[in-house]
Protein backbone atom coordinates (compact mmCIF):
# COMPACT_ATOMS: atom_id res chain seq x y z
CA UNK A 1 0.00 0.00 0.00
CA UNK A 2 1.25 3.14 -1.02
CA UNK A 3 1.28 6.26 1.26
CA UNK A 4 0.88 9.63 0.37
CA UNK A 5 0.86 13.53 2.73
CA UNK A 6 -1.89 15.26 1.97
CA UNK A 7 -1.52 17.90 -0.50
CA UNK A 8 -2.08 21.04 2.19
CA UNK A 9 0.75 19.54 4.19
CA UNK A 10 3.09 19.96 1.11
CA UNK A 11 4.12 23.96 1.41
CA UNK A 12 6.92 26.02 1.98
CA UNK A 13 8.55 25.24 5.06
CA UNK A 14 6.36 21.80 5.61
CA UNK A 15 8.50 18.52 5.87
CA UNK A 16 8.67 16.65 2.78
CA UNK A 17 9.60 13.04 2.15
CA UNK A 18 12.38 14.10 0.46
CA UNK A 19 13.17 16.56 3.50
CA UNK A 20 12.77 13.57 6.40
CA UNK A 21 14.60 10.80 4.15
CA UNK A 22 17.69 13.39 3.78
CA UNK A 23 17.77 14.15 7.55
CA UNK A 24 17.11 10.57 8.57
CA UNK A 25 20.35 9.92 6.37
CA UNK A 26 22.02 12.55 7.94
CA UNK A 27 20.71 11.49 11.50
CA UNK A 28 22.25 8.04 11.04
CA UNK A 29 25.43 9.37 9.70
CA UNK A 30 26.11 10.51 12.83
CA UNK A 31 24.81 8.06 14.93
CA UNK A 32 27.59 5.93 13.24
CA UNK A 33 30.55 8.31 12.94
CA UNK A 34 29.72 8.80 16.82
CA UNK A 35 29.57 4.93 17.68
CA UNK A 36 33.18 4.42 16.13
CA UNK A 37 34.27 7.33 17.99
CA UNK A 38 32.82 5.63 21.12
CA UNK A 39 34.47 2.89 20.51
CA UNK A 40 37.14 1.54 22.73
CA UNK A 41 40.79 1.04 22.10
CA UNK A 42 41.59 -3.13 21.52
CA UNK A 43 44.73 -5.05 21.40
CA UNK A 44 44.98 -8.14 19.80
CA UNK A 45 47.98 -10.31 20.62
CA UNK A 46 48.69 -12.07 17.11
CA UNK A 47 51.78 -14.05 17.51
CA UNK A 48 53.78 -15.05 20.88
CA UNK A 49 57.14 -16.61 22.06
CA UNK A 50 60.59 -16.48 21.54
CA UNK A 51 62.94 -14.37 19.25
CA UNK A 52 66.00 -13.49 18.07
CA UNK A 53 67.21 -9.75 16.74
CA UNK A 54 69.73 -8.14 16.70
CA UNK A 55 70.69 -4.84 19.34
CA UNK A 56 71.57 -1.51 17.70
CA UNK A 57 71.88 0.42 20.91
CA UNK A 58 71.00 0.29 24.56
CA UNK A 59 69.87 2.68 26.77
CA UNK A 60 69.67 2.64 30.79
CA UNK A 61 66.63 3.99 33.09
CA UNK A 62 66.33 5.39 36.12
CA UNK A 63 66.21 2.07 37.72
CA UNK A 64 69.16 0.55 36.00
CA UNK A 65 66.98 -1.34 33.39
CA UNK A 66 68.10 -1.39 29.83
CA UNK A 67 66.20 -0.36 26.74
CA UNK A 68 67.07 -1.81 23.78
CA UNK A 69 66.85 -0.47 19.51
CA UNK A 70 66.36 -3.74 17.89
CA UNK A 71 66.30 -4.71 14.57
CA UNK A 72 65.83 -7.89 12.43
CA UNK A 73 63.13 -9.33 14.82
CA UNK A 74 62.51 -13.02 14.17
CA UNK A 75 59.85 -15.17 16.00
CA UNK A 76 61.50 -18.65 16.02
CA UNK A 77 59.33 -20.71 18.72
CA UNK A 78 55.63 -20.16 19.68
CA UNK A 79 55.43 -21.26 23.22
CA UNK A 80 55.02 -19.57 26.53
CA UNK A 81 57.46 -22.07 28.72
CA UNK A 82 60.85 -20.05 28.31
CA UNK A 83 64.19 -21.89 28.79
CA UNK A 84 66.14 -19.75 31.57
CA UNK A 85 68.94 -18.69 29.36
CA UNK A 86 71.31 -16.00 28.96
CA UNK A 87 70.66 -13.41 26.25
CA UNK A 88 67.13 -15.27 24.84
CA UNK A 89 64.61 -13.35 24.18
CA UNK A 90 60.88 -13.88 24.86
CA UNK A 91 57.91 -11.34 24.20
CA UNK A 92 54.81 -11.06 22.01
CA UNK A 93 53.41 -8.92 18.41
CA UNK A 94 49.92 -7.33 18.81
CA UNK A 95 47.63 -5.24 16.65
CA UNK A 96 45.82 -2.25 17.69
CA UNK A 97 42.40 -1.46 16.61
CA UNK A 98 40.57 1.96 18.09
CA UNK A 99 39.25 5.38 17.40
CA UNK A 100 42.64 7.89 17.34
CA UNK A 101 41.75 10.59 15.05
CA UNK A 102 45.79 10.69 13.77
CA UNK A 103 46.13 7.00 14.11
CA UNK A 104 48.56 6.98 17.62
CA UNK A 105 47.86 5.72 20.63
CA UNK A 106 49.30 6.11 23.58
CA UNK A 107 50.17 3.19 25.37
CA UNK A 108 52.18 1.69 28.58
CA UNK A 109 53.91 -1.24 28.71
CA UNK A 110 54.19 -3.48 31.64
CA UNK A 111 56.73 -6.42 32.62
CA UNK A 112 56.01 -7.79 35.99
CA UNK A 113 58.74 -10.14 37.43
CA UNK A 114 58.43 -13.26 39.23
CA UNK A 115 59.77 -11.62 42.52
CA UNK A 116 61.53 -8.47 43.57
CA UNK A 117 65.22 -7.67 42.40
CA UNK A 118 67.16 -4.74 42.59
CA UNK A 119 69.40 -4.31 39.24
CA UNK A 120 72.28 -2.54 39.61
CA UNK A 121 72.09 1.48 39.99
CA UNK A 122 68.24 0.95 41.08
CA UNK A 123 67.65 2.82 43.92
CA UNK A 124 65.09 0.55 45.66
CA UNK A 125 63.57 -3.32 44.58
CA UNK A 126 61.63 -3.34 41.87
CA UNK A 127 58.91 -5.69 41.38
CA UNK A 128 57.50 -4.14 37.53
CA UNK A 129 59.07 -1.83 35.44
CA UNK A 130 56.55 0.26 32.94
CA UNK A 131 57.24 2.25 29.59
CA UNK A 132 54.62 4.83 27.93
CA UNK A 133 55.53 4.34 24.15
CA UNK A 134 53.17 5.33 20.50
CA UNK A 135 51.76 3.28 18.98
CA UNK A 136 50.09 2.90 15.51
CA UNK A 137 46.98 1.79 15.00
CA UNK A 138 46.38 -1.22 12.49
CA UNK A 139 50.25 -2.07 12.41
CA UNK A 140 52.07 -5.01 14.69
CA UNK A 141 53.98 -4.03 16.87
CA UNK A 142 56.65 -5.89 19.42
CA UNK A 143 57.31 -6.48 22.71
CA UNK A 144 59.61 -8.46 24.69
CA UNK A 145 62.20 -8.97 27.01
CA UNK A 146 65.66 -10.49 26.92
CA UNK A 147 67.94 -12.19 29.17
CA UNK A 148 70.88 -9.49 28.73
CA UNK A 149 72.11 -9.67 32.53
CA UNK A 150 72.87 -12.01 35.30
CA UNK A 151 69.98 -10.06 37.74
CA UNK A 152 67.48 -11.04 34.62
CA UNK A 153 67.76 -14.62 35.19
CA UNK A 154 64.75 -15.43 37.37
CA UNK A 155 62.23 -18.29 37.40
CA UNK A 156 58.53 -18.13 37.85
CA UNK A 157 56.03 -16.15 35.94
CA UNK A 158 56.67 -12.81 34.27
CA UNK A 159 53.46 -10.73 32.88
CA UNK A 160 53.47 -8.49 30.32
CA UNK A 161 50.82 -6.18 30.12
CA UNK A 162 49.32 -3.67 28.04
CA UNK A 163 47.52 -0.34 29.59
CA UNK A 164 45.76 2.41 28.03
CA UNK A 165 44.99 5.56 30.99
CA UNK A 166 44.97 2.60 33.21
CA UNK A 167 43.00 0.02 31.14
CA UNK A 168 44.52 -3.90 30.04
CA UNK A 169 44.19 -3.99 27.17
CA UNK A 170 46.46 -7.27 26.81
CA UNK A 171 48.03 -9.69 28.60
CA UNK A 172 50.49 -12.17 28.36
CA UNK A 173 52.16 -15.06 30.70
CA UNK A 174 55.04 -16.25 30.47
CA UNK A 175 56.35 -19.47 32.29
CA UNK A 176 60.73 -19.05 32.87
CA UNK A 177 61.90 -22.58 33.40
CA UNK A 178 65.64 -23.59 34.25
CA UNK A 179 66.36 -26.76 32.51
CA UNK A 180 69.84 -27.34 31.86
CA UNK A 181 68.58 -29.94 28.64
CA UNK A 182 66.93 -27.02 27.03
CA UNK A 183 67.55 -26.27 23.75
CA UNK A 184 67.20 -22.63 22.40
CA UNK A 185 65.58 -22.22 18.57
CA UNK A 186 67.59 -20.73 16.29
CA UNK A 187 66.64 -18.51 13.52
CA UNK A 188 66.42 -20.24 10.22
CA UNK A 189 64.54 -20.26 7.18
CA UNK A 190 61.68 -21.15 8.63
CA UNK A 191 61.46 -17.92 10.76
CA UNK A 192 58.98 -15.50 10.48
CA UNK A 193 61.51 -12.55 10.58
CA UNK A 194 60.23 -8.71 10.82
CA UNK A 195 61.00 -5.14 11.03
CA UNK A 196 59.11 -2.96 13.73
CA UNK A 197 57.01 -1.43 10.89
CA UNK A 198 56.82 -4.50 8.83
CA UNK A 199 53.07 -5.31 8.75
């Protein structure tokens, strides 16, 4: 059945079809530009376990922990039971999806140890250490930790977290195990190797 205003209702000024389908369209136009705006920032982790790269500088914090440039990232184990063993590396790539108007986020990066150590030139034990760092929204990113110094080599669980103004946004566990018959993957062909911006 068709419908139809009636013709006195059709004047200057009066609402016509064409007037209430245009601002309905309009109306829901920003119903969804304001839903993706409302939407919160995700993290997805897409790929965990151990690595090799390669160090291009280092830099020490206030606590005595060292930052590391890296380069030539290459995932060569998926596994979160990590062989106690000096200089292996052990993190985790993750995507970030939200609503950043110049595609950046800011994020914070969490490692919590399995107990409290004091590395050297820290003024008191430390239990976590946290970063703030950009990041950019749709592209992988890395994080991880390496066994660079003797106070490193702890067992237990370490956590690596992901915050946004004090929301997880990701989480990761990691089991360190010391077992002498451990072997350490290499990188080989097989390795999925990476740049920071890569993907």
């Amino acid at each position: 059945m068709a419908y139809a205003l009636p013709t006195d209702f059709v004047q200057a000024g009066a609402v016509t079809p064409i007037r209430m389908i245009a601002a309905f369209a309009l109306l829901l136009g920003l119903t969804i530009v304001s839903a993706r705006a409302a939407e919160p920032t995700r993290v997805e982790i897409v790929e965990h376990g151990i690595y090799t790269l390669d160090i291009d500088a280092t830099t020490r914090d206030a606590n005595g922990i060292g930052q590391n440039q890296v380069s030539n990232i290459c995932h060569v184990s998926t596994t979160t039971m990590i062989p106690m063993k000096p200089t292996l590396t052990f993190g985790f790539r993750y995507r970030v999806w939200g609503p950043s108007t110049d595609g950046i986020e800011r994020l914070t990066k969490v490692v919590i140890f399995p107990a409290e150590v004091t590395p050297p030139g820290a003024s008191r034990p430390l239990k976590s250490y946290s970063e703030v760092f950009s990041a950019q929204i749709g592209v992988v990113g890395y994080i991880g930790y390496g066994f660079d110094e003797p106070w490193e080599l702890m067992r237990g669980i370490w956590t690596f977290q992901l915050f946004q103004r004090g929301r997880l946004l990701a989480e990761q566990n990691f089991t360190i195990v010391d077992d002498p018959q451990a072997t350490v993957p290499h990188r080989d062909s097989k390795s999925n190797c990476f740049q920071m911006s890569s993907l």
